[in-house]
N, C-alpha and C. Protein backbone atom coordinates (compact mmCIF):
# COMPACT_ATOMS: atom_id res chain seq x y z
N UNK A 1 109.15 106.18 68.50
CA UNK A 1 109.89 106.22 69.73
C UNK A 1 108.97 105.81 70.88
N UNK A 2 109.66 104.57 71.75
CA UNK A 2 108.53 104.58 72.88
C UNK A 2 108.90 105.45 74.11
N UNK A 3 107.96 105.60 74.60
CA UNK A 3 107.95 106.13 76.34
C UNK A 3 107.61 105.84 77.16
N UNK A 4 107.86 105.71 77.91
CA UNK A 4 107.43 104.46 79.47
C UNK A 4 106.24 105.22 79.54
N UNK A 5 105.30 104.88 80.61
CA UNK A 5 104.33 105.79 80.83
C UNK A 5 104.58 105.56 82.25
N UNK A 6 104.36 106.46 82.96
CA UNK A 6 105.03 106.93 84.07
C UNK A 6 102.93 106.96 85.02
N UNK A 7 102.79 106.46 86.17
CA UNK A 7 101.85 106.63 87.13
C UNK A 7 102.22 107.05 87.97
N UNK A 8 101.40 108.15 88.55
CA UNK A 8 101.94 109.14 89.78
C UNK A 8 100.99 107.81 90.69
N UNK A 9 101.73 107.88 92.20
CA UNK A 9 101.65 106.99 93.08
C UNK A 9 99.62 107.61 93.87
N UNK A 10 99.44 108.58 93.53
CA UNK A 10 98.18 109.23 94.04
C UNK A 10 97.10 108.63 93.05
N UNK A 11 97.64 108.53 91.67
CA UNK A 11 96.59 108.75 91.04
C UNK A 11 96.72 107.24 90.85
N UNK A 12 96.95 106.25 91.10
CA UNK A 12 97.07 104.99 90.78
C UNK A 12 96.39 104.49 92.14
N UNK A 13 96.54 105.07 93.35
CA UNK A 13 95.39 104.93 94.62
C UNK A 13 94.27 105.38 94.61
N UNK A 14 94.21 106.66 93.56
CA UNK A 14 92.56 107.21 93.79
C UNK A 14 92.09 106.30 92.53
N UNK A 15 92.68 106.01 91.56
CA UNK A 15 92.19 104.58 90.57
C UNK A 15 91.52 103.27 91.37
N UNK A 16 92.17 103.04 92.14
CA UNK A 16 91.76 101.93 92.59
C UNK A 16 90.77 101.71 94.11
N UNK A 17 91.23 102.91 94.64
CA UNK A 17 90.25 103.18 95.47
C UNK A 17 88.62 103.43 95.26
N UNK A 18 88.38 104.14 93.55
CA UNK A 18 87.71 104.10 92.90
C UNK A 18 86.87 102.71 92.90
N UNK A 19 87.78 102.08 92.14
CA UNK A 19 87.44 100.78 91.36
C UNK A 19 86.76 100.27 92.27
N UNK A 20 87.49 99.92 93.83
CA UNK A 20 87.46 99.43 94.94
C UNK A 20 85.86 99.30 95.57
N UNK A 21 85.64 100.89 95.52
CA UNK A 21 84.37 101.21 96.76
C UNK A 21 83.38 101.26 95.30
N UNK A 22 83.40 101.19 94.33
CA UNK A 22 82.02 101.23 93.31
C UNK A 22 82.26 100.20 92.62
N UNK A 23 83.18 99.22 92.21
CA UNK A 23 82.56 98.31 91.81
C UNK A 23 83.04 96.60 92.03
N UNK A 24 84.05 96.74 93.35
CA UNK A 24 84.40 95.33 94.11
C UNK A 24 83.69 95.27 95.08
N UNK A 25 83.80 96.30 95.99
CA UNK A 25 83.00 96.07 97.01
C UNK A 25 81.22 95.58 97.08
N UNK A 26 80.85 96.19 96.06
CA UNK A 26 79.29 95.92 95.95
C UNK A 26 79.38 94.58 95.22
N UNK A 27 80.26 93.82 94.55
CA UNK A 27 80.40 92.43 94.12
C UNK A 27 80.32 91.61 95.33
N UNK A 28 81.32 91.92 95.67
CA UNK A 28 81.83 90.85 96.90
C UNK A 28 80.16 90.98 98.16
N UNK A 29 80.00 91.80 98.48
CA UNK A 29 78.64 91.90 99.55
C UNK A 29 77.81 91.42 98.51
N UNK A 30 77.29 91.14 97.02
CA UNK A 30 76.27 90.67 96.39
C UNK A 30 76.66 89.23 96.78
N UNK A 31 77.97 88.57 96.12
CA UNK A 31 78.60 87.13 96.24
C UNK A 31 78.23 86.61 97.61
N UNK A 32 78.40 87.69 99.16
CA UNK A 32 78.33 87.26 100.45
C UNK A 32 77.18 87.22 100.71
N UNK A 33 76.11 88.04 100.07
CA UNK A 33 74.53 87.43 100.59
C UNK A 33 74.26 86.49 100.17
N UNK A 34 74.65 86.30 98.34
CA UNK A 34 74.39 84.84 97.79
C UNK A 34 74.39 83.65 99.03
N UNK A 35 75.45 83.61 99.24
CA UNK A 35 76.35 82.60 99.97
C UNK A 35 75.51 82.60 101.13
N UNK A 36 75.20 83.30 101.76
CA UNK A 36 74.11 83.34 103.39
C UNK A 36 73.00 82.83 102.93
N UNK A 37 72.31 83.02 101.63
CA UNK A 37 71.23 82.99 101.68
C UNK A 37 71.45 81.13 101.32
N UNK A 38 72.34 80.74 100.40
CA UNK A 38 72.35 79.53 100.40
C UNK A 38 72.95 78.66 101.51
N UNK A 39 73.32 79.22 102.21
CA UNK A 39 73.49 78.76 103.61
C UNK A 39 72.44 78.58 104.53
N UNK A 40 71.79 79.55 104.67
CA UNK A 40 70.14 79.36 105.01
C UNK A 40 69.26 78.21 104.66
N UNK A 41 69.22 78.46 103.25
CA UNK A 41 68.57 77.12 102.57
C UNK A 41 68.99 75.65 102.88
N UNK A 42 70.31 75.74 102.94
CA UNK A 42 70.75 74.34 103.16
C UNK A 42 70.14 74.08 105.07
N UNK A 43 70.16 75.23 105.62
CA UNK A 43 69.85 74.98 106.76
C UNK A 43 68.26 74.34 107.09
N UNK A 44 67.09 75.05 106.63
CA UNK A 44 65.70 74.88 106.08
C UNK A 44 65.65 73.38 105.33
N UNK A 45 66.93 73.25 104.78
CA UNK A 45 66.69 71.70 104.09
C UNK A 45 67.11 70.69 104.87
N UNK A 46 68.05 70.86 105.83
CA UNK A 46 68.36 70.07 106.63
C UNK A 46 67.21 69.78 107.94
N UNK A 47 66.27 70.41 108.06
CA UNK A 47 65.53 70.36 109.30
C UNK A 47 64.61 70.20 108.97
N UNK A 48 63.94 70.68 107.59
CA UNK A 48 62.84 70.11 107.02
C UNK A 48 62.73 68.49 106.61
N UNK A 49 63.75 68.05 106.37
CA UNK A 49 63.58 66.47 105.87
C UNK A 49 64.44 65.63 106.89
N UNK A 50 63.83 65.80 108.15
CA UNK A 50 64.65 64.69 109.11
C UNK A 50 64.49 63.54 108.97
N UNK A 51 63.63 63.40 108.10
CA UNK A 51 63.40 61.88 108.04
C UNK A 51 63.51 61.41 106.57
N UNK A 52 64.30 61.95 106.12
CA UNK A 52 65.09 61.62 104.54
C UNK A 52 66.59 62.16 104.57
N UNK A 53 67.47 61.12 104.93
CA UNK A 53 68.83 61.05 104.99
C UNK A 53 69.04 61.74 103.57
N UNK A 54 68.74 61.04 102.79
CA UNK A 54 69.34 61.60 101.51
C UNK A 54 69.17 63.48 101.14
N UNK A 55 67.96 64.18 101.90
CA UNK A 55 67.60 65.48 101.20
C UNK A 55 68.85 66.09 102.99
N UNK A 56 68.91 65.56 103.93
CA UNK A 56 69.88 66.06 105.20
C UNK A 56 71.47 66.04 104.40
N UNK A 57 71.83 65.03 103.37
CA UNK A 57 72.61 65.25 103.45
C UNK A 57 72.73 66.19 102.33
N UNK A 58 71.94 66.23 101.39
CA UNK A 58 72.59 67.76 100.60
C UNK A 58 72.20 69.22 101.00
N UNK A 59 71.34 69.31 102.43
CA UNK A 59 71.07 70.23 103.09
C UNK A 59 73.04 70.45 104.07
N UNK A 60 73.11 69.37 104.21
CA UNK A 60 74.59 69.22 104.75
C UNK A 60 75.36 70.34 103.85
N UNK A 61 75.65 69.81 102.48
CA UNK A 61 76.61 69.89 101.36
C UNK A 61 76.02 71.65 101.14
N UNK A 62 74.47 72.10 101.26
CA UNK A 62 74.35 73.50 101.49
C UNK A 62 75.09 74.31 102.15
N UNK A 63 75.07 73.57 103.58
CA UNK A 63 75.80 74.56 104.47
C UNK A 63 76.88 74.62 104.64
N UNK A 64 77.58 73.66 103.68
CA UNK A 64 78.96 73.83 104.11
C UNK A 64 79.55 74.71 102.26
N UNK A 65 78.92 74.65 101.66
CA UNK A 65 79.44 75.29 100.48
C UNK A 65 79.49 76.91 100.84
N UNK A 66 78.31 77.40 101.82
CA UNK A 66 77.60 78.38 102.03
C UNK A 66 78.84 79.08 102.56
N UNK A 67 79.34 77.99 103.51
CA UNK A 67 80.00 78.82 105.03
C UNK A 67 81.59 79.08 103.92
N UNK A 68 81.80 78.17 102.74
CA UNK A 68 82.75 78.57 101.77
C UNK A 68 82.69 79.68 101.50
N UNK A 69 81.60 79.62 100.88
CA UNK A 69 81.48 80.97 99.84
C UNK A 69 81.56 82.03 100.97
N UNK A 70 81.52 82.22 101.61
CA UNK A 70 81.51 83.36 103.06
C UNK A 70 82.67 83.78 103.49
N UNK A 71 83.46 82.63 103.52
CA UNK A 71 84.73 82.79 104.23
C UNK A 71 85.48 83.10 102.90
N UNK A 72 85.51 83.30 101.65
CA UNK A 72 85.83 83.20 100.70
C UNK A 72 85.75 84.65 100.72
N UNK A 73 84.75 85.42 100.39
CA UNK A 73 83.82 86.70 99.99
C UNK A 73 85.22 87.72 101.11
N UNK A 74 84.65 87.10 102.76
CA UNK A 74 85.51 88.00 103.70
C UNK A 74 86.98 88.36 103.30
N UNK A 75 87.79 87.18 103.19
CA UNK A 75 89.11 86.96 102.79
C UNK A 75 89.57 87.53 101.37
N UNK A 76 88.51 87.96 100.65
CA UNK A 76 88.41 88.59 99.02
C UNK A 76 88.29 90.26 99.83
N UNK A 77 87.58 90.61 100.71
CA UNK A 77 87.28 91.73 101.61
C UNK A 77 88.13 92.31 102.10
N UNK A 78 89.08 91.29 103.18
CA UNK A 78 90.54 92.18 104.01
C UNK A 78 91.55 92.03 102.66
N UNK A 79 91.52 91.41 101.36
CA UNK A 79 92.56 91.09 100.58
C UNK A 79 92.66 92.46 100.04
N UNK A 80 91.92 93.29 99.34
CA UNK A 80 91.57 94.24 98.78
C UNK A 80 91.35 95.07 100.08
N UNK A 81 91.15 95.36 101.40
CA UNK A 81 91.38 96.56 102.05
C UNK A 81 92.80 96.51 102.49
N UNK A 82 93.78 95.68 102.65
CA UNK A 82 95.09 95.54 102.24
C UNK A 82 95.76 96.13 101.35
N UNK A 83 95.58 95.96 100.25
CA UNK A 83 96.31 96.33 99.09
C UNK A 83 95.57 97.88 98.92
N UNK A 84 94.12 98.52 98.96
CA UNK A 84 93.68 99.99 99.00
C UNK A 84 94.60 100.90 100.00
N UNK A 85 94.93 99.97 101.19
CA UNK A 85 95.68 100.89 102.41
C UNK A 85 96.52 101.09 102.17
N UNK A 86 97.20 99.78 101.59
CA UNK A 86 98.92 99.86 101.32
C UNK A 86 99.31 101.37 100.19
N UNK A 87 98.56 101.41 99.34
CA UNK A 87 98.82 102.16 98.43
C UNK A 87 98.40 103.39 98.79
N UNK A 88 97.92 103.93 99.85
CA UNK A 88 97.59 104.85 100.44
C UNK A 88 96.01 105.78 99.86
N UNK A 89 95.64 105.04 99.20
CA UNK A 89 93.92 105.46 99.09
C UNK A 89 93.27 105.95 99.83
């Protein structure tokens, strides 16, 4: 015989609220330093080789992957404090 399995609305917020603050959140801030720090680099590469178009422009292609991965990380950030609030965590 089956039985639905039934989640109380508390314990399916303190689940994820869980999940949330120990092991997304410390992802996403690891993913967002990544991303700064290669943002940095591309920056250091762009100013270090002014006089090699070719190493400016993948110092370019640094900083703009960087400022991705960033805006990416944040938007992964309010996505998930959205959905923790909603559910009342």
């Amino acid at each position: 015989m089956w039985l639905p399995v039934i989640v109380h609305a508390d314990a399916l917020g303190d689940l994820l609220n869980a999940l949330y603050r120990h092991i997304i959140n410390p992802i996403v801030a690891f993913v967002f330093a990544l991303a700064t720090v290669y943002f940095i680099i591309g920056i250091v590469q762009f100013l270090a080789n002014s006089g090699n178009e070719q190493k400016q422009t993948e110092g370019k292609q640094h900083m703009l992957w960087g400022l991705i991965g960033m805006f990416v990380m944040i938007s992964v950030f309010g996505i998930m404090q959205l959905i923790v609030n909603t559910l009342g965590a």
